[in-house]
Protein backbone atom coordinates (compact mmCIF):
# COMPACT_ATOMS: atom_id res chain seq x y z
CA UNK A 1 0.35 -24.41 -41.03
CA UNK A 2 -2.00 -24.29 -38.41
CA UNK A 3 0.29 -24.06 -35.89
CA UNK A 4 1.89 -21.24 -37.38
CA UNK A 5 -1.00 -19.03 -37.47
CA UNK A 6 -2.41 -19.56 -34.02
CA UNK A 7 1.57 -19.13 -32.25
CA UNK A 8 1.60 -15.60 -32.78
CA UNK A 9 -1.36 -15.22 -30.90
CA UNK A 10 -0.80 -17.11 -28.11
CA UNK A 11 2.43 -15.34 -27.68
CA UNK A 12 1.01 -11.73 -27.92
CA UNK A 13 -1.47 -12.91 -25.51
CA UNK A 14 0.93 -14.14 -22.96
CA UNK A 15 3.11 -11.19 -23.28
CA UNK A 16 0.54 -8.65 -22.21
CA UNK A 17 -0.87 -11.18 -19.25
CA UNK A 18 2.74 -10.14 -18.65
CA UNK A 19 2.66 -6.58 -18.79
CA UNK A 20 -0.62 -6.49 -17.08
CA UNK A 21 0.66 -8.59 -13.97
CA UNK A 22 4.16 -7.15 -14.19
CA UNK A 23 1.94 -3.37 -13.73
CA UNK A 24 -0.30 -4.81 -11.50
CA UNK A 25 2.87 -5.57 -8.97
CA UNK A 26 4.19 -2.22 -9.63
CA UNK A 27 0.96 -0.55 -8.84
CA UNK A 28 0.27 -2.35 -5.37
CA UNK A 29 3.82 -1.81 -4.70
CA UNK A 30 3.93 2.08 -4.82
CA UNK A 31 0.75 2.49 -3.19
CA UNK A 32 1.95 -0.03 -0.07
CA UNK A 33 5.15 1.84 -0.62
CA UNK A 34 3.98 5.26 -0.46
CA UNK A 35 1.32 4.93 2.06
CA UNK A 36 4.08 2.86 4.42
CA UNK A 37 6.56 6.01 3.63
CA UNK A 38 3.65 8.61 4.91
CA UNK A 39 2.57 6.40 8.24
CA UNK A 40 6.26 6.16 8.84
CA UNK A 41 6.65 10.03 8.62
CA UNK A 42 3.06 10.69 10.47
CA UNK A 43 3.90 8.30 13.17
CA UNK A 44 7.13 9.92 14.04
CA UNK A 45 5.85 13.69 13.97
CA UNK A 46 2.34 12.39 16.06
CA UNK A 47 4.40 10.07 18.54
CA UNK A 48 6.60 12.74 19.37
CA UNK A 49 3.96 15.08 19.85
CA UNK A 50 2.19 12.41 21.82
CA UNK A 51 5.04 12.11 24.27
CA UNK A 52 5.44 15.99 25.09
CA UNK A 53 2.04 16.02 25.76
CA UNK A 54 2.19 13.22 28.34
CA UNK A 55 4.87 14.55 29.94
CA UNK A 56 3.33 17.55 30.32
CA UNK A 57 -0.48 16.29 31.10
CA UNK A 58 -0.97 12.59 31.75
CA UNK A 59 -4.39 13.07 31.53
CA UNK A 60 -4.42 13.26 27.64
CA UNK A 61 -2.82 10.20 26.99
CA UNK A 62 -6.02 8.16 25.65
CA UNK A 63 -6.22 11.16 22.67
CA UNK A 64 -2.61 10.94 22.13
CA UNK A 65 -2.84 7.21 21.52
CA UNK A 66 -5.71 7.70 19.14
CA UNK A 67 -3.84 10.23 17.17
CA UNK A 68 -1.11 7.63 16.93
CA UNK A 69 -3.15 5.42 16.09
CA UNK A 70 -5.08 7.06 13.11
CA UNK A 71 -1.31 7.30 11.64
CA UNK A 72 -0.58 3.78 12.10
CA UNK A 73 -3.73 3.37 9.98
CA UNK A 74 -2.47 5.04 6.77
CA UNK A 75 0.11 1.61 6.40
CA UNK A 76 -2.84 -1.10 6.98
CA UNK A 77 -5.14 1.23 4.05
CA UNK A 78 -2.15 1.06 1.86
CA UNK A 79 -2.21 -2.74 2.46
CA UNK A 80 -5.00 -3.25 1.66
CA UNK A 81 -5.57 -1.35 -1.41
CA UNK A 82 -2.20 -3.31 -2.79
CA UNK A 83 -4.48 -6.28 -1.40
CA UNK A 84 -7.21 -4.80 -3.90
CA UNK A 85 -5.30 -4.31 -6.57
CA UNK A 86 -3.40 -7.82 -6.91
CA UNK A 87 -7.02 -9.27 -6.59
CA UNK A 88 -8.53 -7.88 -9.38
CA UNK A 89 -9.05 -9.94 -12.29
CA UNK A 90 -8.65 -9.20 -16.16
């Protein structure tokens, strides 16, 4: 009898642990997804900027690498805030 009142508890509980990990994945994934999407898209438009301005003047190629750069950094702060969100507890 016992047995049969505490079951039905246990199993709502598991099923939203579930739902909660299940959205958890789904949350990290679209913001790794969508900040991956928008370096991918920055980094093309900026590195082909980059190289016409090289061509042309050589002597801005350190600022062209740091604008590059600063797109390539959208993917590693999407990282981590999937990092951030799969770490979080409750």
């Amino acid at each position: 009898m016992l047995v049969a009142l505490l079951a039905p508890a246990a199993v709502a509980q598991t099923s939203t642990t579930t739902t909660d990990t299940s959205s958890k994945f789904f949350a990290a994934s679209l913001a790794f997804g969508m900040a991956a999407a928008a370096a991918g898209y920055a980094l093309g438009q900026s590195g082909s900027a980059a190289i016409a301005a090289v061509v042309e003047k050589p002597e801005v190629r350190t600022s062209a690498l740091v604008f590059v750069a600063l797109a390539e950094a959208i993917a590693i702060y999407g990282f981590v805030m999937a990092i951030i969100i799969l770490g979080q507890t409750g």
